[in-house]
C-alpha atoms as a PDB file:
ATOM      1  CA  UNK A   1      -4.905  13.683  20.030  1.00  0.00           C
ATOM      2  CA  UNK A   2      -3.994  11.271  22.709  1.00  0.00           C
ATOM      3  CA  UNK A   3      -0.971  10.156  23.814  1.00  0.00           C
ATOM      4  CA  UNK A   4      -1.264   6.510  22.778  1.00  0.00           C
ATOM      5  CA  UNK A   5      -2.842   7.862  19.798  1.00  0.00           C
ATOM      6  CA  UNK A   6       0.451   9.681  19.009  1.00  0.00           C
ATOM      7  CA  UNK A   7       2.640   7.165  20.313  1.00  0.00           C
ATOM      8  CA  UNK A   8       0.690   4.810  16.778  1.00  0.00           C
ATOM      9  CA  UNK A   9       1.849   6.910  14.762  1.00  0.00           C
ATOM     10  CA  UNK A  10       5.057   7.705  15.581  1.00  0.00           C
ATOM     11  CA  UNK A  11       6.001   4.206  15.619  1.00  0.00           C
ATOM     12  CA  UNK A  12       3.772   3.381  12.307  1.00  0.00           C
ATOM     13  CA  UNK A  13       6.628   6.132  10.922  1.00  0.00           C
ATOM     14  CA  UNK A  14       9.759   4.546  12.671  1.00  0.00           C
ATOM     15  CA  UNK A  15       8.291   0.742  11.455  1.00  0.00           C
ATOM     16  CA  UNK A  16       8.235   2.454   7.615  1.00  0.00           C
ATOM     17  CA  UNK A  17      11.623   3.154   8.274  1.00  0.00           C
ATOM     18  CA  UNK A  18      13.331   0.590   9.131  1.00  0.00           C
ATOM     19  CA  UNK A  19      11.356  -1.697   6.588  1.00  0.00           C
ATOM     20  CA  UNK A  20      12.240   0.875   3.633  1.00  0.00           C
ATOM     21  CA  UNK A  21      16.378   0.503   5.516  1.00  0.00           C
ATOM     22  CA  UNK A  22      16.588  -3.166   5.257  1.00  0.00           C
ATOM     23  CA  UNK A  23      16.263  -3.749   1.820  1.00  0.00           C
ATOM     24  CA  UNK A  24      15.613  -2.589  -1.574  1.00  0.00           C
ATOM     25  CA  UNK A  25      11.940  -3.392  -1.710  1.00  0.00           C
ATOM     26  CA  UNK A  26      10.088  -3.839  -4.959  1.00  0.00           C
ATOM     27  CA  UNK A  27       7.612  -1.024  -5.516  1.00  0.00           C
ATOM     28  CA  UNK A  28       4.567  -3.584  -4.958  1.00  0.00           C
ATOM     29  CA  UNK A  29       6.180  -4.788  -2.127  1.00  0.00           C
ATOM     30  CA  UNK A  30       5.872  -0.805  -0.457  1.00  0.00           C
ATOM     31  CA  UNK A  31       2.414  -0.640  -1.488  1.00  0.00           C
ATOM     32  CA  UNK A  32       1.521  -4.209   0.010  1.00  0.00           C
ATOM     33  CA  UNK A  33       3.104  -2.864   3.070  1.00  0.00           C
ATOM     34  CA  UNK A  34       1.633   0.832   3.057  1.00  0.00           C
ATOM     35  CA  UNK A  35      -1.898  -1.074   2.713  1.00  0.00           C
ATOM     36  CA  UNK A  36      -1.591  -3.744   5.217  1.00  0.00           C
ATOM     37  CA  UNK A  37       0.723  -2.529   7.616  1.00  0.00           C
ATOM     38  CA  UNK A  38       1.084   1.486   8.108  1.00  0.00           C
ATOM     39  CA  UNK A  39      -2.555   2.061   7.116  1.00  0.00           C
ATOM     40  CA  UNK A  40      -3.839  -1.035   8.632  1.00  0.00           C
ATOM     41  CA  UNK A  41      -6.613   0.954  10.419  1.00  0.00           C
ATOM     42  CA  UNK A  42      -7.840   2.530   7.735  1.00  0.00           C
ATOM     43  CA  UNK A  43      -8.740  -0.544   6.474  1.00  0.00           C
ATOM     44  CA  UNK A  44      -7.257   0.210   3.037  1.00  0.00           C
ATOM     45  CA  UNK A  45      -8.598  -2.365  -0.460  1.00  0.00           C
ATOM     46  CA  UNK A  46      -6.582  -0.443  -3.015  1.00  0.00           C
ATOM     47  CA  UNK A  47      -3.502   1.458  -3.222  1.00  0.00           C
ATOM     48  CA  UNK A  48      -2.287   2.896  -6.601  1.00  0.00           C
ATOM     49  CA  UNK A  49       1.294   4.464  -7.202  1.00  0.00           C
ATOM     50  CA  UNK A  50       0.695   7.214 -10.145  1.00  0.00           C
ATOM     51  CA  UNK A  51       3.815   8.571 -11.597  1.00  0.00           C
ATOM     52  CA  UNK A  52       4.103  11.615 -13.911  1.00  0.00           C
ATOM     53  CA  UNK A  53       5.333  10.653 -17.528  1.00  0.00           C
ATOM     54  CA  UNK A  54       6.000  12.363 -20.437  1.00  0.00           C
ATOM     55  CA  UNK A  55       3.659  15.709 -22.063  1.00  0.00           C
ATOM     56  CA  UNK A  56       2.377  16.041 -18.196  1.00  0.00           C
ATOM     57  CA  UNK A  57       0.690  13.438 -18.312  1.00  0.00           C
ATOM     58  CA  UNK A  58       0.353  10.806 -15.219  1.00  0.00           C
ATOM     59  CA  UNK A  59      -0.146   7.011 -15.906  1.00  0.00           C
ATOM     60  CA  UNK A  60      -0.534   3.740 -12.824  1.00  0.00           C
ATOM     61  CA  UNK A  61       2.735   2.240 -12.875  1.00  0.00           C
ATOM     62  CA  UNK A  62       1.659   0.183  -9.914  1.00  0.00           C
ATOM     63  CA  UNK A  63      -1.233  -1.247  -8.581  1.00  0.00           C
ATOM     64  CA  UNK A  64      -2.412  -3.848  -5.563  1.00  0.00           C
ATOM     65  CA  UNK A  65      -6.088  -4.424  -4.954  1.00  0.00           C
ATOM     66  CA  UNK A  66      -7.589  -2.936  -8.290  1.00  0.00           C
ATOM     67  CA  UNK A  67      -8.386  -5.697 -10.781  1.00  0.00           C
ATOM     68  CA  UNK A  68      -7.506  -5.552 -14.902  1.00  0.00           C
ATOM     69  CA  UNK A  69     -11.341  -4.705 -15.551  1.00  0.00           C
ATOM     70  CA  UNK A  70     -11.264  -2.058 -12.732  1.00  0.00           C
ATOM     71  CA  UNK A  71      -8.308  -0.521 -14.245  1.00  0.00           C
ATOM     72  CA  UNK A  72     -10.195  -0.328 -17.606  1.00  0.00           C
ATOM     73  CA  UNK A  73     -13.264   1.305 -16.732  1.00  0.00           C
ATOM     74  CA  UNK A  74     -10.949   4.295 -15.209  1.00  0.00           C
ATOM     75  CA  UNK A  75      -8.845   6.842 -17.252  1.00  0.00           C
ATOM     76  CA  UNK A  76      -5.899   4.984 -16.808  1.00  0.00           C
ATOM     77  CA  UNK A  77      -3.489   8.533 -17.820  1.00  0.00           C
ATOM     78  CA  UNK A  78      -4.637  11.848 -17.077  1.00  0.00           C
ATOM     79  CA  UNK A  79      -3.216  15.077 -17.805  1.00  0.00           C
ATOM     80  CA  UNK A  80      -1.459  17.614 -14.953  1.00  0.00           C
ATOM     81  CA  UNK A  81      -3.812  20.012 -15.976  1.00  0.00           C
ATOM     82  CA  UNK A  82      -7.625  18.075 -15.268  1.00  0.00           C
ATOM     83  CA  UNK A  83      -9.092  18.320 -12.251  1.00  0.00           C
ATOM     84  CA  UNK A  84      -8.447  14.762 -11.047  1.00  0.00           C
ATOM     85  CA  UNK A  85      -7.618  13.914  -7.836  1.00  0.00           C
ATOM     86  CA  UNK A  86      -4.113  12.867  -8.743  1.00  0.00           C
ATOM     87  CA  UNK A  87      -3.511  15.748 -10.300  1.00  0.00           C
ATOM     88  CA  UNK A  88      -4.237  18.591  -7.911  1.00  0.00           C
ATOM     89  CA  UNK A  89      -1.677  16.425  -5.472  1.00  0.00           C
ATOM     90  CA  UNK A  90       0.773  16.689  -7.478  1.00  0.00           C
ATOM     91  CA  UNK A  91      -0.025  20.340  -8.415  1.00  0.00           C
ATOM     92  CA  UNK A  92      -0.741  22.049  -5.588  1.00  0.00           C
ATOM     93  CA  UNK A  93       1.192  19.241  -3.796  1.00  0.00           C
ATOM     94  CA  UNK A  94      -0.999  18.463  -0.760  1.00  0.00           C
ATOM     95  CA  UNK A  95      -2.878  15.607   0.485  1.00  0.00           C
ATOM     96  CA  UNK A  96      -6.424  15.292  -1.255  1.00  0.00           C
ATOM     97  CA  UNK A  97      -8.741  13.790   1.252  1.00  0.00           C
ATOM     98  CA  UNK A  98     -12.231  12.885   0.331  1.00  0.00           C
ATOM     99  CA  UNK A  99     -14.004  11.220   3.005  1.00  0.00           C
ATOM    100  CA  UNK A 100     -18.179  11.412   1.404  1.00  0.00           C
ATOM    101  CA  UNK A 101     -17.898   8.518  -1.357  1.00  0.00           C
ATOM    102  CA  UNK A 102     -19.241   7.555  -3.448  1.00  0.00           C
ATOM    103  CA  UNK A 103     -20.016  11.027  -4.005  1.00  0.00           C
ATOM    104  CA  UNK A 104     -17.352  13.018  -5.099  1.00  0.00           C
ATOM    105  CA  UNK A 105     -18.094  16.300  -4.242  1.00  0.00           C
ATOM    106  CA  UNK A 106     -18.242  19.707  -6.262  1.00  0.00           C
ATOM    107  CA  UNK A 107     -14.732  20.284  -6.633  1.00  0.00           C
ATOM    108  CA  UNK A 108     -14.429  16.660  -8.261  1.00  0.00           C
ATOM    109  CA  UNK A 109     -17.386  16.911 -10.696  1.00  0.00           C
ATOM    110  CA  UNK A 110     -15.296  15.003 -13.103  1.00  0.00           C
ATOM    111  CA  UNK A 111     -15.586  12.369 -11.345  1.00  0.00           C
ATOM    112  CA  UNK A 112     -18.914  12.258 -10.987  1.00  0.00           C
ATOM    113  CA  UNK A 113     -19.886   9.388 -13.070  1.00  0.00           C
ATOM    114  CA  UNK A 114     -17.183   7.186 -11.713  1.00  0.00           C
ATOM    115  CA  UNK A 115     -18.756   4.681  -9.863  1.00  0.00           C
ATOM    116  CA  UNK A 116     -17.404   2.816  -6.551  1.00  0.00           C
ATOM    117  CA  UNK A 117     -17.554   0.413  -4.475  1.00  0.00           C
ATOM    118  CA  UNK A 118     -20.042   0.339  -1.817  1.00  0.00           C
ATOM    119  CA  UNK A 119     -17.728  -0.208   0.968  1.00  0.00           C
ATOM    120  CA  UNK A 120     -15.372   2.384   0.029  1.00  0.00           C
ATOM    121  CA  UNK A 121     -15.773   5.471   2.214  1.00  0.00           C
ATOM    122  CA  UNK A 122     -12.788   7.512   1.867  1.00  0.00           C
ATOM    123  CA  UNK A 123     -10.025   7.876  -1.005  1.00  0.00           C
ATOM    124  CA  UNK A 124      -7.109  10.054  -0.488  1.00  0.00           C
ATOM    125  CA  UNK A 125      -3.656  10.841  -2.215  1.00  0.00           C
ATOM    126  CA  UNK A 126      -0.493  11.740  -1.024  1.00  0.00           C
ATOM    127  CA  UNK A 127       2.206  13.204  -3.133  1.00  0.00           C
ATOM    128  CA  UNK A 128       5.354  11.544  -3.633  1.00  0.00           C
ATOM    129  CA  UNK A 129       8.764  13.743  -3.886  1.00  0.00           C
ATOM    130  CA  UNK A 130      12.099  13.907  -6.409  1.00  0.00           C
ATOM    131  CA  UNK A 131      14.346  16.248  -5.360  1.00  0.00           C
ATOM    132  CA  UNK A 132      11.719  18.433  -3.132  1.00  0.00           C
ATOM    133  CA  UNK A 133       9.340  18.615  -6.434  1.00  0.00           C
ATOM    134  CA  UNK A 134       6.335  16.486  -6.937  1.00  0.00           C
ATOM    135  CA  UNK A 135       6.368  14.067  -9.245  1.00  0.00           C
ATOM    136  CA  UNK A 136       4.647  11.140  -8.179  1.00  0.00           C
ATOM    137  CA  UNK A 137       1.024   9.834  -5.959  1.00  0.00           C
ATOM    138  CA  UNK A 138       0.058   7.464  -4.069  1.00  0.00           C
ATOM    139  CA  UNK A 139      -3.730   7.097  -3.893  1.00  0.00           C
ATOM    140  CA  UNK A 140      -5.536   4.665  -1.194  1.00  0.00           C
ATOM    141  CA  UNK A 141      -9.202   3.379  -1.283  1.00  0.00           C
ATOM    142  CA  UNK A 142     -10.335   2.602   1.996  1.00  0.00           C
ATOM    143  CA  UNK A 143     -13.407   0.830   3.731  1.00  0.00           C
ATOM    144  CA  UNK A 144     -13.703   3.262   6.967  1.00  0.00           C
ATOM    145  CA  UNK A 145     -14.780   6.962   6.957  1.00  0.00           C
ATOM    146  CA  UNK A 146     -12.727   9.468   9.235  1.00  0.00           C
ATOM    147  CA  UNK A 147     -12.013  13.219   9.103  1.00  0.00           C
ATOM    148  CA  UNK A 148      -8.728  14.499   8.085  1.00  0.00           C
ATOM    149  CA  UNK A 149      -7.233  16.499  11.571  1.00  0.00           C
ATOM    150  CA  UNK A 150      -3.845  17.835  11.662  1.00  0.00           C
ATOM    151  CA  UNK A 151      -2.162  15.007  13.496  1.00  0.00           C
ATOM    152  CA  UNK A 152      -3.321  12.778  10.985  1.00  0.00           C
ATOM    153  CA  UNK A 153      -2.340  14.761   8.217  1.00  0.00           C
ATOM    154  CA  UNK A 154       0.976  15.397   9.601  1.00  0.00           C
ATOM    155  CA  UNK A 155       1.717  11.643  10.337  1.00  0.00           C
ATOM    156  CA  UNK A 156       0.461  11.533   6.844  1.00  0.00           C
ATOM    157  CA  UNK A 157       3.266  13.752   5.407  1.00  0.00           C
ATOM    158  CA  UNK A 158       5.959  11.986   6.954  1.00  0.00           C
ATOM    159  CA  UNK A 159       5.228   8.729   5.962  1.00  0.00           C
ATOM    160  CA  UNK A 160       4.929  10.258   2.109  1.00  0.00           C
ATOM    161  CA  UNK A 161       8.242  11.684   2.946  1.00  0.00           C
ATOM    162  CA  UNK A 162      10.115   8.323   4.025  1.00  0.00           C
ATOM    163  CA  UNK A 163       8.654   6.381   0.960  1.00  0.00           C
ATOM    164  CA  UNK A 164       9.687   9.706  -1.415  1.00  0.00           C
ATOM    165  CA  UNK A 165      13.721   9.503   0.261  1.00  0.00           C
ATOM    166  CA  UNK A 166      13.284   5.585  -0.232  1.00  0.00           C
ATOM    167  CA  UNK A 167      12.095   5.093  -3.309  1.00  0.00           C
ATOM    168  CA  UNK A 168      13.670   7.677  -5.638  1.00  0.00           C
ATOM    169  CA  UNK A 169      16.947   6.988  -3.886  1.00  0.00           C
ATOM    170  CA  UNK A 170      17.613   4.647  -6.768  1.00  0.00           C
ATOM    171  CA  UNK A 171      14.653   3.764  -8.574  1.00  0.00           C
ATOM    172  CA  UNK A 172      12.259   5.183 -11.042  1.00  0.00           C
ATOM    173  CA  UNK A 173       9.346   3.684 -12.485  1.00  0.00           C
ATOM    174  CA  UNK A 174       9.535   3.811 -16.437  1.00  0.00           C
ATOM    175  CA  UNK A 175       5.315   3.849 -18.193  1.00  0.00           C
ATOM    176  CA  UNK A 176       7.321   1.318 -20.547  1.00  0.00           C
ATOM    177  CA  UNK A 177       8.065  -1.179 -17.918  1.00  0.00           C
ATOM    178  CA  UNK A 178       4.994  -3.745 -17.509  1.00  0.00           C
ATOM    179  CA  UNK A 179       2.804  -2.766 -15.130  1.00  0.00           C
ATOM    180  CA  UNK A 180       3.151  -4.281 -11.515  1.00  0.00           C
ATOM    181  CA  UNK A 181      -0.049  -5.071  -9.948  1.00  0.00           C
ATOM    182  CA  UNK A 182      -1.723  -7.611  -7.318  1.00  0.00           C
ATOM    183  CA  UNK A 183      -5.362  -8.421  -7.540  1.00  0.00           C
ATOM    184  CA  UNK A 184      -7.267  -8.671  -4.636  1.00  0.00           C
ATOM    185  CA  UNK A 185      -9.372 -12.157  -6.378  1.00  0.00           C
ATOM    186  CA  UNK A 186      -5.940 -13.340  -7.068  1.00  0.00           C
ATOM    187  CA  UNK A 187      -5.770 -16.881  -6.627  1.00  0.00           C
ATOM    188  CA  UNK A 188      -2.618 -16.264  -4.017  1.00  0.00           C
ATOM    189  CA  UNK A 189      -4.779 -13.136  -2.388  1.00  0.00           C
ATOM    190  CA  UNK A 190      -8.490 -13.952  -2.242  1.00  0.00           C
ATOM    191  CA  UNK A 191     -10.900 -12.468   0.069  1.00  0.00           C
ATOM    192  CA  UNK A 192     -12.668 -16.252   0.361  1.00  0.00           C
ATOM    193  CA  UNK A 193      -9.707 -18.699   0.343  1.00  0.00           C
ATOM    194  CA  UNK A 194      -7.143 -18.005   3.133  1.00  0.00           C
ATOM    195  CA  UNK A 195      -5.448 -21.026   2.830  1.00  0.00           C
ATOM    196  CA  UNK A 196      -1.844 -20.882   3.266  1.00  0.00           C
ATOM    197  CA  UNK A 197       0.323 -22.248   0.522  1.00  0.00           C
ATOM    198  CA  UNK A 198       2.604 -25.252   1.489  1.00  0.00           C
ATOM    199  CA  UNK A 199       5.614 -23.215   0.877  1.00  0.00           C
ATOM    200  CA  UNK A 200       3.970 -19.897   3.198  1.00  0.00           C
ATOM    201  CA  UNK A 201       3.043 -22.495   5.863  1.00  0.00           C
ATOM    202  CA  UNK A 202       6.840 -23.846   6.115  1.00  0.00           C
ATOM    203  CA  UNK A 203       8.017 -19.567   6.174  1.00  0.00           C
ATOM    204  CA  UNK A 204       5.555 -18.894   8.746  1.00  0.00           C
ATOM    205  CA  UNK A 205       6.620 -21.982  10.992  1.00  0.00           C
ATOM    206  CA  UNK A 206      10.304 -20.544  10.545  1.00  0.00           C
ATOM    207  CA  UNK A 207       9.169 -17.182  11.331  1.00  0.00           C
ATOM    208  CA  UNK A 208       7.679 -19.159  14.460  1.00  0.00           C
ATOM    209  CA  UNK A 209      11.323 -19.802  14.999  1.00  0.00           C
ATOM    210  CA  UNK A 210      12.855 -15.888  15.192  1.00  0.00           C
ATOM    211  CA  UNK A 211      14.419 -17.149  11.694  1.00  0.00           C
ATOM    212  CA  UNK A 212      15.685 -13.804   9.428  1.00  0.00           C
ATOM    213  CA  UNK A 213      14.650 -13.268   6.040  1.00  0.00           C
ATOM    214  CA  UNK A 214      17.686 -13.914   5.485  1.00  0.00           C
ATOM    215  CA  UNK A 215      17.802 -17.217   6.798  1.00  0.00           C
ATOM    216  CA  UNK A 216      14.722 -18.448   5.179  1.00  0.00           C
ATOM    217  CA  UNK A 217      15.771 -17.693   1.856  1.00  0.00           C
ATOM    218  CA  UNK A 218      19.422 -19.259   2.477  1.00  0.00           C
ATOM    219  CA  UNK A 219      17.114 -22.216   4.280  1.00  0.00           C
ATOM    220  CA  UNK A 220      14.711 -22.512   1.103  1.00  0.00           C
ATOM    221  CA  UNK A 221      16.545 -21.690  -1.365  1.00  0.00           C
ATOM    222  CA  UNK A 222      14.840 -18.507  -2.585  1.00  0.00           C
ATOM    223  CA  UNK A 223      15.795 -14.861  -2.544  1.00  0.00           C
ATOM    224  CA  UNK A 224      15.088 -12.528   0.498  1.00  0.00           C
ATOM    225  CA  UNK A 225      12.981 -10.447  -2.211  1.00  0.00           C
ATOM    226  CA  UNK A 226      10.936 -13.366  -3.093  1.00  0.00           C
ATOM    227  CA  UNK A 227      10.722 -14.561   0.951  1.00  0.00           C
ATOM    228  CA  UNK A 228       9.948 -10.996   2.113  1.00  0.00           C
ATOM    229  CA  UNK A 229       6.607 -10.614  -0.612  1.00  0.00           C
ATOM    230  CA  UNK A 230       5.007 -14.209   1.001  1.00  0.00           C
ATOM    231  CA  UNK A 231       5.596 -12.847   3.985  1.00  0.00           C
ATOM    232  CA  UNK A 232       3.418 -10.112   2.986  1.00  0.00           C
ATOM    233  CA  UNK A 233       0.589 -12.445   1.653  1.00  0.00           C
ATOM    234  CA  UNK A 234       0.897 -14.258   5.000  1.00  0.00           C
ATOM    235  CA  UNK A 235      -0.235 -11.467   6.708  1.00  0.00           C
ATOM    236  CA  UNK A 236      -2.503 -10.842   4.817  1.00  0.00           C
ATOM    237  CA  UNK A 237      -4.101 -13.953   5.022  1.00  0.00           C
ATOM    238  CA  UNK A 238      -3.953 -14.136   8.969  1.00  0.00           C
ATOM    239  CA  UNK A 239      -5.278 -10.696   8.897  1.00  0.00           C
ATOM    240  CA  UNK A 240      -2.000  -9.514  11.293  1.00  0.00           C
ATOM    241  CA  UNK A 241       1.586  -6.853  10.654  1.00  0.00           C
ATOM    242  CA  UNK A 242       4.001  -8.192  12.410  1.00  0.00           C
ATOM    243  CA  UNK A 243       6.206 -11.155  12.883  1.00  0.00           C
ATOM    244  CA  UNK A 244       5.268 -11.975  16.459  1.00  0.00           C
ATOM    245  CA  UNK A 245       1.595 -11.770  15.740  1.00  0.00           C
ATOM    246  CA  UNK A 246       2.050 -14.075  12.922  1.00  0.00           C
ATOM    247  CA  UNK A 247       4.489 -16.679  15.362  1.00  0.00           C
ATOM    248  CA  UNK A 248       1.699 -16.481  17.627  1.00  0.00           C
ATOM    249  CA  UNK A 249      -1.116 -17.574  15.164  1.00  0.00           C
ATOM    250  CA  UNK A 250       1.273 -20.184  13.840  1.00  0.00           C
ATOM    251  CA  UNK A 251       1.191 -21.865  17.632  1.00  0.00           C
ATOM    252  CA  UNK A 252      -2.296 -21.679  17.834  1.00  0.00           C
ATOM    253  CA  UNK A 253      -3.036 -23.085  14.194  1.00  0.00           C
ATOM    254  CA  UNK A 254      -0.170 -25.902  15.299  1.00  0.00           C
ATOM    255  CA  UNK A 255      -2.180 -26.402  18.910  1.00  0.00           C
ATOM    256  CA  UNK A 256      -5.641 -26.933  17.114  1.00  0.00           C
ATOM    257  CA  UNK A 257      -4.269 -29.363  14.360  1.00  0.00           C
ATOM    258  CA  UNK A 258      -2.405 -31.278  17.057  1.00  0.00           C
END
């Protein structure tokens, strides 16, 4: 691996972090994050959290980038025991990488009437930790094909460790809660309309400013949990990760209109 190569990862790791230190993020505010941020090269469109319930059975509790009628047409709870995906992570607890979509591959044959997109190329879990056993997944869809080295899978393991110490820290997701979910045809997240809201255009121009979350929500009037998700949909609309990128595309935008 090269050395910039490594130097990506290790600060795609220390970003995690400090994002999972600040605050105490909503669970679709991780995945937005995972999906647009950490794995921003991959190019993920769908990232599910799948937690193990009662009777071994594992159920989404968490969802961003897979519609209501996507969700339907899959088995939305599946036991420990099938030979899902999801469930020889958390089994075996290892990373499940399968990079040939849409087929599935022999050692998925129950899968292999489950149809997918025809941009996805690669779908792979990660197993999320309580107290050093299993108990959890996170699966990503994603539009780019690449082969699974050791570098990659060991960046891959530490980022499922940092959200495992983060999240079940002090939260557990309960199958009774309603499930949390953003849809990628969402009026707020569409792939066609990337207009920014009124209220994402005035946080962005702060953010143009070196203004804290903080700050903006004091500023606005809303809470730093409800600041910090339009942040995320700002990126994702200007396609960027990171404050200063998003500053910088702010200027420009402001430059153009002027």
């Amino acid at each position: 691996m090269s050395n910039s190569r490594e130097l990506d990862y290790l600060d795609r790791c220390a970003e995690f972090a400090d994002y999972l230190a600040s605050s105490d993020h909503e669970l679709l505010s991780k995945l937005i994050h995972l999906s647009r941020v950490v794995f921003k090269p991959l190019k993920v469109n769908q990232v599910a959290f799948v937690q193990l319930i009662e009777n071994d059975n594992m159920q989404v509790v968490a969802r961003f980038g897979m519609s209501d009628a996507e969700l339907a047409t899959q088995n939305n709870i599946v036991n420990l025991s099938m030979g899902y995906p999801v469930s020889v992570s958390v089994r075996e607890n290892r990373i499940v990488w399968i990079n040939s979509l849409p087929d599935w591959g022999s050692e998925y044959s129950i899968l292999k009437n489950f149809k997918v997109n025809l941009e996805d190329k690669l779908y792979f879990c990660l197993p999320v930790l309580q107290n050093e056993i299993p108990s959890s997944v996170l699966t990503f869809r994603c539009d780019i094909n690449m082969e699974l080295d050791s570098d990659t899978e060991a960046f891959l393991l530490v980022i499922s460790s940092i959200f495992s110490l983060y999240h079940y820290r002090k939260i557990t997701v309960s199958p009774d809660e309603p499930h949390l979910h953003l849809d990628l045809e969402n009026e707020n997240l569409t792939l066609v309309d990337h207009e920014l809201t009124e209220r994402q255009r005035v946080i962005l121009r702060l953010i143009s400013e070196e203004r804290t979350n903080k700050s903006i929500s004091e500023l606005l009037g809303y809470s730093e949990s409800t600041i910090r998700q339009e942040i995320m949909r700002i990126y994702y609309k200007l396609g960027c990760s990171h404050r200063s990128e998003a500053a910088t595309i702010y200027k420009n935008m402001e430059l153009i209109e002027s």
